[in-house]
Protein backbone atom coordinates (compact mmCIF):
# COMPACT_ATOMS: atom_id res chain seq x y z
CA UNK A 1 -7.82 69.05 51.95
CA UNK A 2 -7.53 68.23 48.04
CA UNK A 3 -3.96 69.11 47.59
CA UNK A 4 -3.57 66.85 50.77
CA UNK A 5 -5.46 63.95 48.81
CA UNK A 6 -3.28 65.00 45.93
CA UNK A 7 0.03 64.40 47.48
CA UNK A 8 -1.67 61.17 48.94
CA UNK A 9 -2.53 59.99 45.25
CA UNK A 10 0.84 60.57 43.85
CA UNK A 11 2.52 59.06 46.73
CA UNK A 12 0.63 56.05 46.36
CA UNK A 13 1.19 55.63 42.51
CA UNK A 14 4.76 56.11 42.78
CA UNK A 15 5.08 53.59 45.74
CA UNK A 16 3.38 51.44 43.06
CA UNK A 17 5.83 51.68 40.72
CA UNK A 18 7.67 49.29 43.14
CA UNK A 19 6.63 46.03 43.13
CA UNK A 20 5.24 44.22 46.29
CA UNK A 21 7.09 40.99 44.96
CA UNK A 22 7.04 37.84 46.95
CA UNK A 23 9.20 37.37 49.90
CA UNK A 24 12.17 35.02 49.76
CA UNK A 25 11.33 31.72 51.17
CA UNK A 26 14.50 29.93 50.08
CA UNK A 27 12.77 28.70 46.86
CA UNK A 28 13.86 29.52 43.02
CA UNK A 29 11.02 31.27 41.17
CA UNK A 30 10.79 33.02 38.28
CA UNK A 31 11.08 36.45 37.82
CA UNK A 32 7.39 36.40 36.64
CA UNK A 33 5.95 33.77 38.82
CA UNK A 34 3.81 36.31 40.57
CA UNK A 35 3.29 39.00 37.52
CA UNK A 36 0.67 39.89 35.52
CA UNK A 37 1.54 40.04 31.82
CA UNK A 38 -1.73 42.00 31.15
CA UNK A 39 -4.40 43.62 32.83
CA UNK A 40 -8.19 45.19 31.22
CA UNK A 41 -11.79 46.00 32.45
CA UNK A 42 -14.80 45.76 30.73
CA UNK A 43 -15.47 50.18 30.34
CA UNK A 44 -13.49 51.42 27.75
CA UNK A 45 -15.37 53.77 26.28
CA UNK A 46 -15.70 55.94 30.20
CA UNK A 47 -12.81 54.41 32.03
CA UNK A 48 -9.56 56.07 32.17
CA UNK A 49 -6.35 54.80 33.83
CA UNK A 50 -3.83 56.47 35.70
CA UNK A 51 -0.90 55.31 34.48
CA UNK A 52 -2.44 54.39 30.83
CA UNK A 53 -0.60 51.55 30.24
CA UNK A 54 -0.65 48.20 32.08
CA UNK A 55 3.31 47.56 33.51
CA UNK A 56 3.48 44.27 35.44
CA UNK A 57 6.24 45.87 37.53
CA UNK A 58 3.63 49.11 38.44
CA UNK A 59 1.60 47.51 41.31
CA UNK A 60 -0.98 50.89 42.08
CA UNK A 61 -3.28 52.48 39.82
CA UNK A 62 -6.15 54.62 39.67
CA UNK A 63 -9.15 53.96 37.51
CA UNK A 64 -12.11 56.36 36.77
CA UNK A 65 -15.77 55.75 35.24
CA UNK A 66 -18.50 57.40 34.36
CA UNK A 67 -20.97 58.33 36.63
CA UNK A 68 -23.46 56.33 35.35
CA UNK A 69 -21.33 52.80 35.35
CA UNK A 70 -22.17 50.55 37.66
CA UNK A 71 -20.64 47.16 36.74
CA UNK A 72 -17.08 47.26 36.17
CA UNK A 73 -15.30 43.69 35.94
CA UNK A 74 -11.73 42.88 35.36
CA UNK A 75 -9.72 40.41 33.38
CA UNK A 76 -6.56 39.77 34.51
CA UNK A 77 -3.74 37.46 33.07
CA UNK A 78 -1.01 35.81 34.71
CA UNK A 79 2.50 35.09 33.25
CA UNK A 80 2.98 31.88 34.75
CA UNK A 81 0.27 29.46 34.00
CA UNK A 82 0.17 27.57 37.69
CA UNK A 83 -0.44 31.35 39.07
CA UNK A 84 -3.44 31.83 41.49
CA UNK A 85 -5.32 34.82 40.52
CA UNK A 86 -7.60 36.41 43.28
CA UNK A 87 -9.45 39.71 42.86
CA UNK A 88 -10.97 41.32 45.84
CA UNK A 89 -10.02 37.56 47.58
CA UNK A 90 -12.35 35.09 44.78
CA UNK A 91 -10.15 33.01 42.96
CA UNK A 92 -10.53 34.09 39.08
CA UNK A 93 -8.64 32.37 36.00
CA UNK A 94 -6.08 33.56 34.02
CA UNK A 95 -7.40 35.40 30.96
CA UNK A 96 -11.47 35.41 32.25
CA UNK A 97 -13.35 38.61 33.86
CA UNK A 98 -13.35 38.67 37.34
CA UNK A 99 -16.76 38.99 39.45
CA UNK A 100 -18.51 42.20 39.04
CA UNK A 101 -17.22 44.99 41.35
CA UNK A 102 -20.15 46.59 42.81
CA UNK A 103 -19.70 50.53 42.82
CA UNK A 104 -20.95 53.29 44.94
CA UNK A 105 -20.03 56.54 44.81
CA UNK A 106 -17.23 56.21 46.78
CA UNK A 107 -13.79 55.60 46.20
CA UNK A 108 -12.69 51.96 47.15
CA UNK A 109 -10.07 49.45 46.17
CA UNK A 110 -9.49 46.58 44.06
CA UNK A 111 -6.87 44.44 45.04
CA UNK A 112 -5.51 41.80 42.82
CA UNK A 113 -2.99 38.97 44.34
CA UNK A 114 -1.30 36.77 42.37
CA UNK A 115 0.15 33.55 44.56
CA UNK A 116 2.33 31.10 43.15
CA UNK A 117 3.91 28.36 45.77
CA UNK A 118 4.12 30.13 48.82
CA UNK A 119 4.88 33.60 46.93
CA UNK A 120 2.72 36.22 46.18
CA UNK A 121 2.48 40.04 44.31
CA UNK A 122 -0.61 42.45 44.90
CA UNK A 123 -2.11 44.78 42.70
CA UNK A 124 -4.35 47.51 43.95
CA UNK A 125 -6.93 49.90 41.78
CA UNK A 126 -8.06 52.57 43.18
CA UNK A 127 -11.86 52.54 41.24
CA UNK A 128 -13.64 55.56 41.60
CA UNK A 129 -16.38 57.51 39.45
CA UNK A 130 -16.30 60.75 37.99
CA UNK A 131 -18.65 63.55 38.96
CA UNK A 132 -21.72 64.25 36.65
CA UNK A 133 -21.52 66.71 34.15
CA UNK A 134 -24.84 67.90 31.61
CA UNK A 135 -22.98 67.12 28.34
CA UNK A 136 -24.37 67.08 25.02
CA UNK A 137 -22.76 64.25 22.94
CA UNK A 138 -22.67 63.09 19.75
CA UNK A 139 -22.44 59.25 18.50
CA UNK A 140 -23.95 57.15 15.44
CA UNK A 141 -24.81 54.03 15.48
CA UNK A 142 -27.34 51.14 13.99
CA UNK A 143 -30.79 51.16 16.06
CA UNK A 144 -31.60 47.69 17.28
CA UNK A 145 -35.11 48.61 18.53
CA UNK A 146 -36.74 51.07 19.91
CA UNK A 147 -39.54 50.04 23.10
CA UNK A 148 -41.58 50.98 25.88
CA UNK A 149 -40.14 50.32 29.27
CA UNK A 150 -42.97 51.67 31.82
CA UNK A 151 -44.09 54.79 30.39
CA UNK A 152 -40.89 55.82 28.93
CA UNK A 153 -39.67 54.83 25.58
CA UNK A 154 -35.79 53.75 24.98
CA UNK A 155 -33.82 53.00 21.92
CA UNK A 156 -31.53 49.91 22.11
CA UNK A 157 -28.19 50.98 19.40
CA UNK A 158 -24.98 49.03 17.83
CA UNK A 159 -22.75 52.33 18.14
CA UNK A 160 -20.21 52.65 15.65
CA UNK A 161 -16.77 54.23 15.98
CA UNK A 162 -16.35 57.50 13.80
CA UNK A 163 -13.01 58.75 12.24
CA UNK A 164 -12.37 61.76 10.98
CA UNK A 165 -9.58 62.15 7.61
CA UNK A 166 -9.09 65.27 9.82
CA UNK A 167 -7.38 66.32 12.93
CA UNK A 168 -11.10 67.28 14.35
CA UNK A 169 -14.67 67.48 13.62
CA UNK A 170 -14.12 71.32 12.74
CA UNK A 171 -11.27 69.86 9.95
CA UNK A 172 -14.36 69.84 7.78
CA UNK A 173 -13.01 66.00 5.91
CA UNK A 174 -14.78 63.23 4.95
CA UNK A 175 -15.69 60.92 7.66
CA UNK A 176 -15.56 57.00 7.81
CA UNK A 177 -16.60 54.75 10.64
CA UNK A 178 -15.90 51.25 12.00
CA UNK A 179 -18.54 48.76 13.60
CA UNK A 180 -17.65 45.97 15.97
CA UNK A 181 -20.06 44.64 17.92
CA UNK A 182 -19.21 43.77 21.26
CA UNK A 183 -21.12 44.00 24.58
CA UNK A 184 -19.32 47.36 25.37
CA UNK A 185 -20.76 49.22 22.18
CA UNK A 186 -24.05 48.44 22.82
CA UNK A 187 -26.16 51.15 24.44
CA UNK A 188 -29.58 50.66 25.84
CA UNK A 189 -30.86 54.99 26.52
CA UNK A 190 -34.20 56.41 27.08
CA UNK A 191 -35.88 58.85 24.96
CA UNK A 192 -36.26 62.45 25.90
CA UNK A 193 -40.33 63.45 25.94
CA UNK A 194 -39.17 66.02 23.46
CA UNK A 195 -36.65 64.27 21.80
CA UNK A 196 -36.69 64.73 18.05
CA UNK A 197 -36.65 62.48 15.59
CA UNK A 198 -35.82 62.73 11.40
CA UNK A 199 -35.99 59.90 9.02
CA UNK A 200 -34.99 59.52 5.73
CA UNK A 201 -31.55 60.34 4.32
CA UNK A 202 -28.97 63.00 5.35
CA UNK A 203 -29.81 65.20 2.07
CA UNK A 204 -33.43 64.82 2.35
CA UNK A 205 -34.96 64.20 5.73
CA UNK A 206 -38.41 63.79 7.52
CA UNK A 207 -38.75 65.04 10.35
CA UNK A 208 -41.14 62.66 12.45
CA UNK A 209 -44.26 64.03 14.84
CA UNK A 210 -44.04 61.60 17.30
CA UNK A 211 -41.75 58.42 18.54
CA UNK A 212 -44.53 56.01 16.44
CA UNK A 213 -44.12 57.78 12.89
CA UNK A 214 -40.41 57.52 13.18
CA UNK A 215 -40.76 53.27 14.38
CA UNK A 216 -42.65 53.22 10.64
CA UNK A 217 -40.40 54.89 8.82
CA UNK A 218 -36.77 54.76 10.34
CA UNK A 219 -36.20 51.44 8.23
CA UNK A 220 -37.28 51.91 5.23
CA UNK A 221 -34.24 53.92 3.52
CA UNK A 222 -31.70 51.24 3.24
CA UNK A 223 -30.62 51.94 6.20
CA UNK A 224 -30.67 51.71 10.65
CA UNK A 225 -27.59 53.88 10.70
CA UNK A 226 -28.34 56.90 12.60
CA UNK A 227 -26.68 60.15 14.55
CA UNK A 228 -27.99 60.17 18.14
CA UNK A 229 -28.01 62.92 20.12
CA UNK A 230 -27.69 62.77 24.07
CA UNK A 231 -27.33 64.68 26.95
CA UNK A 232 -25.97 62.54 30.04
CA UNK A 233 -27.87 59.16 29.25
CA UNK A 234 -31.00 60.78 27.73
CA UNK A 235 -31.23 60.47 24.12
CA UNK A 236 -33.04 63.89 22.68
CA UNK A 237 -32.44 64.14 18.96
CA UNK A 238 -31.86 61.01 16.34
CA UNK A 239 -31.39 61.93 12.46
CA UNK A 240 -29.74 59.82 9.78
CA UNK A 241 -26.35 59.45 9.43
CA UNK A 242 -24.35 60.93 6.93
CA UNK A 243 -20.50 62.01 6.03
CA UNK A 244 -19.40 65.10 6.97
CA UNK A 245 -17.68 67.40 4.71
């Protein structure tokens, strides 16, 4: 059964990779009347796109998210500026994000038209999410707060992009990061009833008894930047940050 959903996948990307271009109604159009010159979603730190790069000739593609996402939007853009845009059928304009896509956790598809004076091209995604998996990961980023939600506590973080001089975190070189602020780098997780907490600096740490110590100390050397430790979407160890060497 999955090699026969296999062979179904690949078939349908490559019968992407032929347009669905508008039929000839004895009108002169453009070329890219009924294109899109560009094509993003709003989860690029979990999504991944089959093929990676947006081709306004390739009409199928495949997306996959995290398990955990749950409001995916796209923005499309139109070549020709008198282009109708519809995604899933609602008209959306050129260059804004589309409504939210409500996800389950089954596969389904997007489809994206694109009329212009009788003519018309459709894009489909295939949007689907990827199966849990009990990861421990690694990020850094400046803590925004830290509250109680019900009875569980949950730290609200800028994240910050790290870079290694290196090939890999095993290289063993100096580290640098990057911070832009956007709405897709900002991560809202609960705390682990374990999860443990140091304050301080890298070289010479604290290590706090309890969420409340850390909330009076965390701040007060120089600095909100921290590591963050998390397994699936449960934070359970925060330290300061610090170059690696």
């Amino acid at each position: 059964m999955k090699r026969i959903a296999a062979v179904w996948l690949a078939l349908a990307l490559m019968l992407g990779c032929v347009p669905a271009l508008a039929e000839n109604t004895g009108a002169y159009y453009s070329p890219t009347a009924t294109l899109l010159s560009g094509l993003t979603h709003n989860c690029p730190n979990t999504g991944i796109m089959l093929p990676e790069s947006f081709d306004p000739f390739q009409t199928t593609y495949l997306l996959t998210v995290a398990d955990w996402v749950s409001r995916p939007v796209f923005t499309p853009v139109a070549f020709d500026p008198n282009a109708v845009i519809t995604v899933n059928g609602k008209v959306v304009k050129s260059g804004q994000k589309s409504q939210v896509i409500p996800m389950t956790d089954k596969p389904q598809a997007v489809t994206i038209t694109v009329s212009n004076g009788g003519a018309a091209t459709t894009y489909t995604i295939y949007l689907q999410r990827r199966p849990s998996e009990k990861r421990t990961k690694v990020s850094a980023g400046y803590i925004n707060s830290i509250y109680l939600k019900g009875t569980t506590w949950r730290m609200d973080a800028d994240l910050v992009t790290i870079q290694y001089a290196g090939g890999d975190y095993e290289s063993g070189n100096l580290s640098t990061f990057s911070n832009k602020t956007t709405e897709t780098n900002v991560y809202d997780y609960p705390l682990n009833a374990n999860c443990i907490f140091y304050y301080g600096t890298k070289e010479n740490c604290y290590r706090a008894r309890n969420v409340q110590e850390f909330m009076s100390n965390y701040l007060r050397y120089g600095s909100s930047l921290y590591s963050i430790i998390y397994i699936e979407s449960e934070i359970v160890a925060v330290f300061p940050y610090g170059a690696d060497y």
